[in-house]
Protein backbone atom coordinates (compact mmCIF):
# COMPACT_ATOMS: atom_id res chain seq x y z
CA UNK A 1 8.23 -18.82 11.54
CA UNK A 2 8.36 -19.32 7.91
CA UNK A 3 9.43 -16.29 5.66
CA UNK A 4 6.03 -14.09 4.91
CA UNK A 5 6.30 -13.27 1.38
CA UNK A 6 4.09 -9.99 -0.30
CA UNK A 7 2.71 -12.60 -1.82
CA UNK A 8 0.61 -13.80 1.05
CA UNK A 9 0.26 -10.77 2.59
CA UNK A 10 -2.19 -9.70 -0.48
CA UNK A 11 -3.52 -12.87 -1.11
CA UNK A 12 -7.59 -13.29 -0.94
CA UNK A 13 -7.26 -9.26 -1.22
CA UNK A 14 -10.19 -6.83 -2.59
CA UNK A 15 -7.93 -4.29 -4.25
CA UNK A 16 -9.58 -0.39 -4.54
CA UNK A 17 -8.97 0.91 -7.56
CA UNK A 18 -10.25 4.35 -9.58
CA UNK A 19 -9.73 5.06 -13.25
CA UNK A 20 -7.88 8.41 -14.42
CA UNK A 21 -11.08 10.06 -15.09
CA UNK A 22 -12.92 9.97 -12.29
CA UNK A 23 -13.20 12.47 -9.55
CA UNK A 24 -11.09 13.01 -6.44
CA UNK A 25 -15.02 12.80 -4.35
CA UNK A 26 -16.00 10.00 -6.29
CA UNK A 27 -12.58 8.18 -5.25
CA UNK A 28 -12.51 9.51 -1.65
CA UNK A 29 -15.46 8.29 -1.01
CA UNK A 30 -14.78 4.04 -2.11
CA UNK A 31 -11.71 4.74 0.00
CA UNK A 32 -13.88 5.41 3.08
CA UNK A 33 -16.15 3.09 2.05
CA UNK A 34 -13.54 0.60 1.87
CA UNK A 35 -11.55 2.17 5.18
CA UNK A 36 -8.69 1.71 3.00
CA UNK A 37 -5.74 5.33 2.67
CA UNK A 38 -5.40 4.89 -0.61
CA UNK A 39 -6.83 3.69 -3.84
CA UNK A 40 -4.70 2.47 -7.10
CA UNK A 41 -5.11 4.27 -10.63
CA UNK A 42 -6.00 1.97 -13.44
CA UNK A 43 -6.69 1.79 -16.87
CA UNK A 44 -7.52 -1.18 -18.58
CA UNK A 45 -5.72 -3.29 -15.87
CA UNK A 46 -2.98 -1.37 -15.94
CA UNK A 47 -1.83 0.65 -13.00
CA UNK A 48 -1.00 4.44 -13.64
CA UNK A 49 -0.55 5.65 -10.17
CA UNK A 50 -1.84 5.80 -6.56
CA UNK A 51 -3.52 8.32 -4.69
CA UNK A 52 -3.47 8.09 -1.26
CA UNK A 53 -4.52 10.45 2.05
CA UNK A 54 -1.64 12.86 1.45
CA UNK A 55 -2.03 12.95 -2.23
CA UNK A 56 -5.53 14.35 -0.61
CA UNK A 57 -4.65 16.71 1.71
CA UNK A 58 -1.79 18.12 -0.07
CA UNK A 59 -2.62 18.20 -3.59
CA UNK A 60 -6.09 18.75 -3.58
CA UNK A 61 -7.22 20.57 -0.44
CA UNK A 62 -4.51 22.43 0.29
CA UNK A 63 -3.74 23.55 -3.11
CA UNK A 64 -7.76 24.74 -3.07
CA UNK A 65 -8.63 22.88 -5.78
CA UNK A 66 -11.92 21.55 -5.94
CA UNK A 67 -12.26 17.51 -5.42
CA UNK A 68 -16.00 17.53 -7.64
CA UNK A 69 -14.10 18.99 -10.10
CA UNK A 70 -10.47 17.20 -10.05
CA UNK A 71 -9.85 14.48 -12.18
CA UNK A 72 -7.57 11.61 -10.20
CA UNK A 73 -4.54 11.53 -13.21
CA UNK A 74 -3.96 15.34 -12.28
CA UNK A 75 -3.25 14.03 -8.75
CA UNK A 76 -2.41 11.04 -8.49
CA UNK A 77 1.21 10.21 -7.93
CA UNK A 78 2.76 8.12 -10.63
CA UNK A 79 6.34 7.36 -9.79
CA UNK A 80 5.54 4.35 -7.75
CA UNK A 81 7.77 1.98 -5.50
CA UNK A 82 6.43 -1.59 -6.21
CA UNK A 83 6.97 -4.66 -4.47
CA UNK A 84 7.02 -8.25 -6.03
CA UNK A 85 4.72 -11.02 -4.51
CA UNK A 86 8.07 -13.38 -4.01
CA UNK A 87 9.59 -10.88 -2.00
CA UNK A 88 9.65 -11.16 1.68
CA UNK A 89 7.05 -8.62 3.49
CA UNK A 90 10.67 -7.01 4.98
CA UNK A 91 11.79 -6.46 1.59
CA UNK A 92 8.63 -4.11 1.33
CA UNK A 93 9.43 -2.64 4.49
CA UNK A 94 12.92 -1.62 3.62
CA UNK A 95 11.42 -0.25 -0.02
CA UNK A 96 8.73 1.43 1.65
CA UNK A 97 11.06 3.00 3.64
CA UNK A 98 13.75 4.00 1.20
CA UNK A 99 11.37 5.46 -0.62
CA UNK A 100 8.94 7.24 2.15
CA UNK A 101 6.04 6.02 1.45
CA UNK A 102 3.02 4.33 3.40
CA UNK A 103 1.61 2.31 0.72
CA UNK A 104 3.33 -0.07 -1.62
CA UNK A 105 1.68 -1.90 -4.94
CA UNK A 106 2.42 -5.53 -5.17
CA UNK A 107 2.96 -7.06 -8.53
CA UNK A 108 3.24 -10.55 -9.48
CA UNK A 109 4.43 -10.13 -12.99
CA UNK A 110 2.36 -7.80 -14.90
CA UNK A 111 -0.57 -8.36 -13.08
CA UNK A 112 -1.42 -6.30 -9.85
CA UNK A 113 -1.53 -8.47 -6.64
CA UNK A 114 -2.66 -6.37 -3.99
CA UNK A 115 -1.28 -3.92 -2.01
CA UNK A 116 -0.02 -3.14 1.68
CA UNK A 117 0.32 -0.83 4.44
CA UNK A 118 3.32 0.34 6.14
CA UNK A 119 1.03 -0.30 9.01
CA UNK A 120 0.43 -4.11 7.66
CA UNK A 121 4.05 -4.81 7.58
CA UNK A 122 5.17 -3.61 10.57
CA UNK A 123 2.31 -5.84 12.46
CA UNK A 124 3.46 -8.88 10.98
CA UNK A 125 7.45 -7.80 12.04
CA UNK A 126 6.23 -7.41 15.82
CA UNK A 127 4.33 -10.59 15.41
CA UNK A 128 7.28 -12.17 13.91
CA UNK A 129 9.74 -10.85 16.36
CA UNK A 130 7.06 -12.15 19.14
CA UNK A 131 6.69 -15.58 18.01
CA UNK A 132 11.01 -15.67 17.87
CA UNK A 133 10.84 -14.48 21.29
CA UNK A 134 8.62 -16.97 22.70
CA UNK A 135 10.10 -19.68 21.17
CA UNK A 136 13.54 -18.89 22.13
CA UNK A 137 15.64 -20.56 24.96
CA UNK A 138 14.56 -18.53 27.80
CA UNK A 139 18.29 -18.31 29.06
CA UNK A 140 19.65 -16.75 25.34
CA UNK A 141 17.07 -13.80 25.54
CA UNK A 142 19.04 -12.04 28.23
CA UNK A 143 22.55 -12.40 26.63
């Protein structure tokens, strides 16, 4: 099997975004619309930050505050972990996992690519790891 880059893992993608002003509600909701767990920040095709599930459930309902009320740049997180459409979707594994997080932004230059999953990636690795096995020499697989 051919290396997977980010690059094609994003590729064709519908990215969900929400601008800094808008609610937490008014994002939540084109998240579940979208059955996506989590939604990039822009501003004029920029990206600011990412709020995602936990960003949610930690900063917003379990700090009580009020998601009709709370704007996304007062939740959002904004130290992001990006990945780089010419790196390989392990690459993005190994960032996403150095830096805990579930969702990682894929750039190709400037310009935002997409994004993936933690889930995403680690269906393609068992799918890669599959294909390997099945196409090995039956004899080497028990060495």
């Amino acid at each position: 099997m051919n290396t997977i880059t980010l690059g094609d893992v994003v590729a064709g993608q519908i990215l969900v975004t929400a601008e800094p002003h808008e609610t937490v509600t008014t994002a939540s909701k084109r998240m579940a619309a979208a059955y996506k767990g989590a939604v990039l920040v822009v501003s004029g095709g920029k990206m600011l930050g990412i709020f995602t599930e936990r960003d949610l459930l930690i900063r917003v309902v379990a700090a009580g505050l009020d998601p009709d009320k709370t704007r996304m740049n007062e939740v959002m997180t904004s130290r992001l972990i990006v990945g780089r459409t010419y790196e390989s979707y392990r690459t993005g594994m190994e960032k996403m996992a150095a830096g805990n997080c579930r969702h990682l932004p894929v750039l190709d230059g400037d310009r935002i690519a997409g994004m993936v999953s933690r889930r995403q990636l680690m269906a393609l690795d068992i799918e890669e790891f599959e294909h390997d096995m099945w196409s090995s020499e039956p004899a080497l697989l028990f060495i």
